[in-house]
C-alpha atoms as a PDB file:
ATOM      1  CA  UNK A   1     -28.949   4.022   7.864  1.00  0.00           C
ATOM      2  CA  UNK A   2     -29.053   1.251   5.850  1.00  0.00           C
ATOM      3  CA  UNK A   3     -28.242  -2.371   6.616  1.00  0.00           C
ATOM      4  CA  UNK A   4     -25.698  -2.584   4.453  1.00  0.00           C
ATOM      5  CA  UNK A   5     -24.093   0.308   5.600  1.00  0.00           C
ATOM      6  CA  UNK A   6     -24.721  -0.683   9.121  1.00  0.00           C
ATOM      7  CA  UNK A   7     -22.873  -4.410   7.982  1.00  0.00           C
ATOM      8  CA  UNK A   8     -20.633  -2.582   6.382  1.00  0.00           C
ATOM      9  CA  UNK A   9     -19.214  -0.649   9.421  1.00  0.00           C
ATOM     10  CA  UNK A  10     -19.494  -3.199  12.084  1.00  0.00           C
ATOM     11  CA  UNK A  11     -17.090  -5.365   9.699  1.00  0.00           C
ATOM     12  CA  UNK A  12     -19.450  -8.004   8.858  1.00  0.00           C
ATOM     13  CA  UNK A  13     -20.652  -9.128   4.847  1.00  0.00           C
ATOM     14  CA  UNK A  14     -22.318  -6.978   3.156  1.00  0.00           C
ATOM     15  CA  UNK A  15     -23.194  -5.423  -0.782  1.00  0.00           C
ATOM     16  CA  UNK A  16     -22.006  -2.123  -2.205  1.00  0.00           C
ATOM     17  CA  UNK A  17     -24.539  -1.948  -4.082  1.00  0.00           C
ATOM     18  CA  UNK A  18     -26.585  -0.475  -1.775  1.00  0.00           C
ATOM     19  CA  UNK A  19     -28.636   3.300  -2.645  1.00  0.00           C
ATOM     20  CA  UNK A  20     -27.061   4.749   0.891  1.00  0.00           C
ATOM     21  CA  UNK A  21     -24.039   3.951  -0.033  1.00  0.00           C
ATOM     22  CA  UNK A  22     -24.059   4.852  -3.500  1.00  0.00           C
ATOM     23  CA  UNK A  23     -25.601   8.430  -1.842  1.00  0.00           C
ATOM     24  CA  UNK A  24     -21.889   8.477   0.265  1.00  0.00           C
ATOM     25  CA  UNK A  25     -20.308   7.912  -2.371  1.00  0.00           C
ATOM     26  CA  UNK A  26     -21.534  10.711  -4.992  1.00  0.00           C
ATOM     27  CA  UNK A  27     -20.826  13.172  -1.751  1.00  0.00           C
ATOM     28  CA  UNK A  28     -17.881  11.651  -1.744  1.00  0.00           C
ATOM     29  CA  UNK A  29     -16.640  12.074  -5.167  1.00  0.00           C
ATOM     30  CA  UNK A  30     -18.127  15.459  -5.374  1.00  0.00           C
ATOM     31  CA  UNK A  31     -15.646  16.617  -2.492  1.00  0.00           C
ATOM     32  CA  UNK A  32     -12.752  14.409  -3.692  1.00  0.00           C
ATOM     33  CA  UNK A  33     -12.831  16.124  -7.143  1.00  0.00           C
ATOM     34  CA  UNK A  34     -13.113  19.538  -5.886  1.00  0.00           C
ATOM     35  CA  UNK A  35     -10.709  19.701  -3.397  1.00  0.00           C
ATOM     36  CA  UNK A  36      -8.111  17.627  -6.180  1.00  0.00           C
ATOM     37  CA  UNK A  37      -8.759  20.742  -8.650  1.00  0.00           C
ATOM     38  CA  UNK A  38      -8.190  23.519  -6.331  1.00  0.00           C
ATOM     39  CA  UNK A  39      -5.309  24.931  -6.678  1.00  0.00           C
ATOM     40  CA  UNK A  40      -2.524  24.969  -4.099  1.00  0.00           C
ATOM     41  CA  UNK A  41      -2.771  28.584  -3.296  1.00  0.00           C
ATOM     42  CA  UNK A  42      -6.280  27.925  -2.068  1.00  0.00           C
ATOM     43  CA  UNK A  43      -5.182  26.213   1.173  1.00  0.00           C
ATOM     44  CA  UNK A  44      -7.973  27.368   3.462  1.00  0.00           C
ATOM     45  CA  UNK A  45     -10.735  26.180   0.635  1.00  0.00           C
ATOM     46  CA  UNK A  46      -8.951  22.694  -0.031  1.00  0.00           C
ATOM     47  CA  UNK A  47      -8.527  22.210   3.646  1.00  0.00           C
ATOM     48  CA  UNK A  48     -12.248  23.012   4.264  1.00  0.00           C
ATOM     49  CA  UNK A  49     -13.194  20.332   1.849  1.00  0.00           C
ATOM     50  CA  UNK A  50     -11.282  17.922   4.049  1.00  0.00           C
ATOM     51  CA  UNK A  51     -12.956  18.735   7.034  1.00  0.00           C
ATOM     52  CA  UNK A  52     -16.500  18.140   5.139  1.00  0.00           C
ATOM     53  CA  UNK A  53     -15.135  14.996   4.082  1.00  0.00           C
ATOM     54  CA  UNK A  54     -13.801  13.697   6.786  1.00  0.00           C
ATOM     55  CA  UNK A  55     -16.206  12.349   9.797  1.00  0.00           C
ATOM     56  CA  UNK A  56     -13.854  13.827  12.472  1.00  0.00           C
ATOM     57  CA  UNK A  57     -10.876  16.358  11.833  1.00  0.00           C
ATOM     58  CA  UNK A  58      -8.726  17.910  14.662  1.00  0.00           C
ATOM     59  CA  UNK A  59      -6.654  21.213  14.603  1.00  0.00           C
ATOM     60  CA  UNK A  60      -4.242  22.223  12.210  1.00  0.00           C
ATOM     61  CA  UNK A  61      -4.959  19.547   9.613  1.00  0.00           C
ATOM     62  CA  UNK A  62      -3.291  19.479   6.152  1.00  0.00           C
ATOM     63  CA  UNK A  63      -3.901  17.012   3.414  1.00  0.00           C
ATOM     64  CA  UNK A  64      -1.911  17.647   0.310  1.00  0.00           C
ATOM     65  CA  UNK A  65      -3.172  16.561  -3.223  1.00  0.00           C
ATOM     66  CA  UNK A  66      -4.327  14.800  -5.101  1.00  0.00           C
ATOM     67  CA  UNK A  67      -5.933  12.415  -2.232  1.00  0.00           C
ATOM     68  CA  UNK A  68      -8.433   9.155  -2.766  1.00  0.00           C
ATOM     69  CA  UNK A  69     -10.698   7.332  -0.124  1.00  0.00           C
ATOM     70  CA  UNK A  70     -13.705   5.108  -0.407  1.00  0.00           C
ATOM     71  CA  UNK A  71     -16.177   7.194   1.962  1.00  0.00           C
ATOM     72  CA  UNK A  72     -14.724   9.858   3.457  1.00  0.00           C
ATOM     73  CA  UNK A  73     -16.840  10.330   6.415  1.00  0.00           C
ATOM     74  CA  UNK A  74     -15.283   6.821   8.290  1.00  0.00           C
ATOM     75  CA  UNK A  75     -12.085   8.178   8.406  1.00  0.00           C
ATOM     76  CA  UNK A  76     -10.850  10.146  11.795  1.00  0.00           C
ATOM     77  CA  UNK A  77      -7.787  12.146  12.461  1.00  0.00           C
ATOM     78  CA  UNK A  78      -6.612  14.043  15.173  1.00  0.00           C
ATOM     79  CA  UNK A  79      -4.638  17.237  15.693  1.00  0.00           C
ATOM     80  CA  UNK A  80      -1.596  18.490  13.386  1.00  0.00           C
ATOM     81  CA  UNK A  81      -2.326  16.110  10.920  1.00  0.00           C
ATOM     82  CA  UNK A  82       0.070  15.800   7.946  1.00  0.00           C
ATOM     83  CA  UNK A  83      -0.604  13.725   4.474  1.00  0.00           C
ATOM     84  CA  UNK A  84       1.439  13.875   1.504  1.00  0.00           C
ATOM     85  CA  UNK A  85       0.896  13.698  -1.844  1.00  0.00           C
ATOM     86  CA  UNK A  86      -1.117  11.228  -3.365  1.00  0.00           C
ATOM     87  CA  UNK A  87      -1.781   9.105   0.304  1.00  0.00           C
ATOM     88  CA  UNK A  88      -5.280   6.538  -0.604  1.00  0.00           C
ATOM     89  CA  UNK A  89      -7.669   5.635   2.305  1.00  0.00           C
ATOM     90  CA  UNK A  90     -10.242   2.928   1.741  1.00  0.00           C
ATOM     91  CA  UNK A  91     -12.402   3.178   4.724  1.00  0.00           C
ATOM     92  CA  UNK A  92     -15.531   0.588   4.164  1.00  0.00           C
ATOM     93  CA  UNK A  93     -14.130   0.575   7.852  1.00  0.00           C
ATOM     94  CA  UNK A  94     -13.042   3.102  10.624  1.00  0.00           C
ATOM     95  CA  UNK A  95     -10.057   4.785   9.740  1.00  0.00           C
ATOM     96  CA  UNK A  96      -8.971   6.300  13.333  1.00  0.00           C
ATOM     97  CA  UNK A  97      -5.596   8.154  13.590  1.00  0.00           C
ATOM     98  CA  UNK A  98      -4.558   9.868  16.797  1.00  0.00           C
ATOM     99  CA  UNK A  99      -2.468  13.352  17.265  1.00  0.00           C
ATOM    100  CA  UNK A 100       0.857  14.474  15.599  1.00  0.00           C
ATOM    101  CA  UNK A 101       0.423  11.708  12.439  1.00  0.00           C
ATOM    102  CA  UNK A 102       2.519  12.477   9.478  1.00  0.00           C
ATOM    103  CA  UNK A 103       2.166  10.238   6.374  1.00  0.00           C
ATOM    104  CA  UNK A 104       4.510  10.420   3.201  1.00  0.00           C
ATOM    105  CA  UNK A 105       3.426  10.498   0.028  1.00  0.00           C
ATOM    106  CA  UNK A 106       1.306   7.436  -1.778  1.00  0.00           C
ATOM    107  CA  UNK A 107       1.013   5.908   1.775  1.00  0.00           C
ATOM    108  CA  UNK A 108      -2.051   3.757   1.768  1.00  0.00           C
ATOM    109  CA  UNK A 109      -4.205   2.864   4.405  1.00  0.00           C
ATOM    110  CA  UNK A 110      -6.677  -0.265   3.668  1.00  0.00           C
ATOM    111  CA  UNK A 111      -9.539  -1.526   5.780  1.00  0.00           C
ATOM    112  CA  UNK A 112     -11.367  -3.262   2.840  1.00  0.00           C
ATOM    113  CA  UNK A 113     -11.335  -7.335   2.515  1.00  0.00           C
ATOM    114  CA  UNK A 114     -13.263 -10.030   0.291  1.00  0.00           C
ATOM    115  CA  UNK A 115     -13.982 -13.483   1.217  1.00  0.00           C
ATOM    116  CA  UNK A 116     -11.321 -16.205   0.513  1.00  0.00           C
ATOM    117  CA  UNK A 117     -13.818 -18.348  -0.891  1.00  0.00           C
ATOM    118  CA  UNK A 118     -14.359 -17.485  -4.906  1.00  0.00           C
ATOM    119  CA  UNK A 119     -18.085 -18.358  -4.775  1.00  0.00           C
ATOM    120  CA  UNK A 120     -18.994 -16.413  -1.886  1.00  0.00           C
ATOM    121  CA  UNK A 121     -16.323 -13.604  -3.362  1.00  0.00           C
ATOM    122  CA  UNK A 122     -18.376 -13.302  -6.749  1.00  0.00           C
ATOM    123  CA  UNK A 123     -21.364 -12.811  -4.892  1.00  0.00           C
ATOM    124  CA  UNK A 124     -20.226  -9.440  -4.067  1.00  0.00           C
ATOM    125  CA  UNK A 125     -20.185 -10.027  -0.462  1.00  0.00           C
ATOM    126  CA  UNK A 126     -17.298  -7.985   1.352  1.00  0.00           C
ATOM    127  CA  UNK A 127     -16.106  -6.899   4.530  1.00  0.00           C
ATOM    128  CA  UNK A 128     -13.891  -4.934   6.368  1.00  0.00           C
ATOM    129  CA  UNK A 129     -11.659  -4.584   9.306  1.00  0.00           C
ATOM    130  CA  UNK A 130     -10.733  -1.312  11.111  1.00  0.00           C
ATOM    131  CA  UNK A 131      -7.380   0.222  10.883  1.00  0.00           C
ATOM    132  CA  UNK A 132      -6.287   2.414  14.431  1.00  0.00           C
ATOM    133  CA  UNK A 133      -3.000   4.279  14.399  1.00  0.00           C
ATOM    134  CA  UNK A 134      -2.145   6.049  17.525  1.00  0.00           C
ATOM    135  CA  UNK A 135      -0.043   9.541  18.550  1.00  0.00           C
ATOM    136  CA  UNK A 136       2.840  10.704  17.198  1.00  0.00           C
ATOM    137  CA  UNK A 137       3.407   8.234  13.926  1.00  0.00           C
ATOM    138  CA  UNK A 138       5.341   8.923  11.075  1.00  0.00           C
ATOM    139  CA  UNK A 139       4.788   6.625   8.208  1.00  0.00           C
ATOM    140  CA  UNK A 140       6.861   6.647   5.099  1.00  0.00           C
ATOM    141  CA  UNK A 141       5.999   7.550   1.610  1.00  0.00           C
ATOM    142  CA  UNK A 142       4.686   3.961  -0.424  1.00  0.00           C
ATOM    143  CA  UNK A 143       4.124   2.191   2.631  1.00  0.00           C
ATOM    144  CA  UNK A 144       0.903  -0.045   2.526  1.00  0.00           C
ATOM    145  CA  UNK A 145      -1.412  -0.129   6.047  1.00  0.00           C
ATOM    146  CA  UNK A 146      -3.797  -3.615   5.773  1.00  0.00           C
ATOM    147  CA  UNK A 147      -6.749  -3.957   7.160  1.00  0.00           C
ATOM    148  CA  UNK A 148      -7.191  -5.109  11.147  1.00  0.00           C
ATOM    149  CA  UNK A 149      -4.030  -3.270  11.825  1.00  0.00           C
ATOM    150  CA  UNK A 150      -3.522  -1.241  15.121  1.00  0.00           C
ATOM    151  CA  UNK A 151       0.020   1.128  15.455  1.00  0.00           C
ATOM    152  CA  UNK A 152       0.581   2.531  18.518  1.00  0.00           C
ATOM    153  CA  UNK A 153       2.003   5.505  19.788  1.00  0.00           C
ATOM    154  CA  UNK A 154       5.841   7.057  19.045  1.00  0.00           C
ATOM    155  CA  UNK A 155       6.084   4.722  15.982  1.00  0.00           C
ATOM    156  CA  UNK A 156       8.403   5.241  12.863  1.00  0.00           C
ATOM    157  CA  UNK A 157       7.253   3.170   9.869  1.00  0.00           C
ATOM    158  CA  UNK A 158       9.708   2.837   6.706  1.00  0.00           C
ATOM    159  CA  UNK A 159       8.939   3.903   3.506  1.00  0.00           C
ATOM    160  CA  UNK A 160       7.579   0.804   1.360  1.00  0.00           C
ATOM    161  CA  UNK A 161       6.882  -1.025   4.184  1.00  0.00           C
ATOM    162  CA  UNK A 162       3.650  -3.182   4.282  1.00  0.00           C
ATOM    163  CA  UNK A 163       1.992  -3.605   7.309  1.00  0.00           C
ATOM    164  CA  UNK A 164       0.510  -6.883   8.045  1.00  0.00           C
ATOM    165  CA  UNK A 165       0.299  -6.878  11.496  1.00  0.00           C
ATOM    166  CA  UNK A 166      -0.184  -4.688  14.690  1.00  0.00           C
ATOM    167  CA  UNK A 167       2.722  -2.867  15.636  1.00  0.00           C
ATOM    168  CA  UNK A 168       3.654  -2.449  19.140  1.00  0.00           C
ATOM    169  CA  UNK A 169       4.431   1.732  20.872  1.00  0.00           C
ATOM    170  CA  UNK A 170       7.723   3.097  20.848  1.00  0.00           C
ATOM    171  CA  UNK A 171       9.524   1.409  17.767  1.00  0.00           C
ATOM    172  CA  UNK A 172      11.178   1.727  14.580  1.00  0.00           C
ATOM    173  CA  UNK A 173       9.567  -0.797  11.712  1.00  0.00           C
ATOM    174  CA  UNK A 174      10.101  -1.418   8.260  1.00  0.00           C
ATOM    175  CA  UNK A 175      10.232  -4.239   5.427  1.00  0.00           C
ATOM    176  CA  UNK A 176       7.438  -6.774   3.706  1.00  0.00           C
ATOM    177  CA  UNK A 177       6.507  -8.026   6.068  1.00  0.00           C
ATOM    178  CA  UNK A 178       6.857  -5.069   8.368  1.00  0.00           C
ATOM    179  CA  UNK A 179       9.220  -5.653  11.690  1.00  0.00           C
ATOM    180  CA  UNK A 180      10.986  -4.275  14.631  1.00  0.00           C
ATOM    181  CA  UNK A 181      14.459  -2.587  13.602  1.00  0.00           C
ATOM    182  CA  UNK A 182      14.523  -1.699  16.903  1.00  0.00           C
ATOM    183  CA  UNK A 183      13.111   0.143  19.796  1.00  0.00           C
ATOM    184  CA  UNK A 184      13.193   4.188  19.714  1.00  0.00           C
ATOM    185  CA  UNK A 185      15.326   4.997  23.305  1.00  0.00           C
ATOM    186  CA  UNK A 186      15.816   7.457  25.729  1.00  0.00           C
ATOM    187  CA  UNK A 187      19.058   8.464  23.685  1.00  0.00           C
ATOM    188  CA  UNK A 188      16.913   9.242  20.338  1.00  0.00           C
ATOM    189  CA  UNK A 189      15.291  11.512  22.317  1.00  0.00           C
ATOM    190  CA  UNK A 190      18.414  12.924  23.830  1.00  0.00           C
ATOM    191  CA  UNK A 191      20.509  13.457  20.503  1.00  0.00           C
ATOM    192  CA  UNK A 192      17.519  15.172  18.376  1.00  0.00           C
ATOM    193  CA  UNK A 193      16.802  17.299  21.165  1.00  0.00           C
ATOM    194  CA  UNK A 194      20.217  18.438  21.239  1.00  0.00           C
ATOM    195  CA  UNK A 195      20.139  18.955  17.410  1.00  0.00           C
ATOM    196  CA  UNK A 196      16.780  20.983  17.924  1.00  0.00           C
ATOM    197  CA  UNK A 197      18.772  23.444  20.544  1.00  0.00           C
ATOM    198  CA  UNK A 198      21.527  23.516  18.224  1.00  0.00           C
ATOM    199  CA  UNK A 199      19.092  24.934  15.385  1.00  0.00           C
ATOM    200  CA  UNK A 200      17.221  27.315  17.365  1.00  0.00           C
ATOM    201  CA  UNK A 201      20.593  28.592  18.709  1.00  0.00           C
ATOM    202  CA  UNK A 202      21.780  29.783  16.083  1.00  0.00           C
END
């Protein structure tokens, strides 16, 4: 590996311009554009393409098109993974999200960040920070994930939301910035379950 790409993943500075990462990012685009012009009926061949570009895929993992990332191979999901249309990952850093994730379309996850400092910033210098999401998170379509940011488990996240901060388990969060709305409860659980038996009864 090189030691930009090495930099590059710990979260320190470092240059793109770099010939590993260039060779990443050819793969990249090579799998981004196929699996984007594969038609829909092709599910098992688009899906396949995921799990090449991808560095770690779980069971039952759907991505619906078109998608976008920097790298591909930072970014980790879990089992029944869900992403809409259109979702963007920019993994310079780890992308890491856990089991039973569903993301609405045009959500975008960002681990990329550039020096505050103009000089230093037109240098080409960049960093990144790592973005962790945990089990069973469902984030709404247009909402924007920043870099740094950890969710944790059982989490709802509102659509156009932008998350500037970590989010603790077990809520309900929304707005710019993103907050608590309030906690998810023993009665959530109660009242969908109930709606579930009501379904399958019939």
């Amino acid at each position: 590996m090189s030691k930009n790409y090495e930099r590059m993943i710990k979260g320190e500075l470092y240059i793109a311009k770099d010939e590993k990462l260039a060779s990443l990012n050819k793969k990249k685009w090579e799998l981004v554009e196929e699996f984007n012009a594969t038609p829909f009926a092709e599910v098992e061949h688009q899906q396949s393409l995921i799990r090449n570009l991808f560095g770690k895929v779980g069971s039952n993992c759907y991505v619906n098109k078109p998608f976008y990332c920097d790298y591909g191979c930072n970014i980790e999901v879990g089992d029944n993974f869900y992403a809409n249309a259109d979702c963007l990952f920019l993994d310079v850093c780890k992308i890491k999200i856990g089991n039973n994730a569903f993301l609405g379309p045009r959500v975008m996850i960002l681990t990329p960040c550039h020096p505050i400092d103009a000089e230093v910033r037109n240098s080409l210098l960049e960093y990144g920070k790592e973005v962790v999401i945990g089990d069973n998170v469902w984030i709404g379509g247009g909402a924007i994930i920043n870099p740094g940011v950890t969710i944790g488990d059982n989490v709802v996240i509102g659509s156009g939301s932008v998350v500037t901060k970590s989010l603790p388990s077990g809520g309900v969060y929304a707005g710019n910035p993103c907050h608590l709305i309030r906690k998810i409860t023993e009665e959530d659980h109660a009242y969908w379950e109930k709606k579930k038996q009501e379904y399958y009864s019939e």
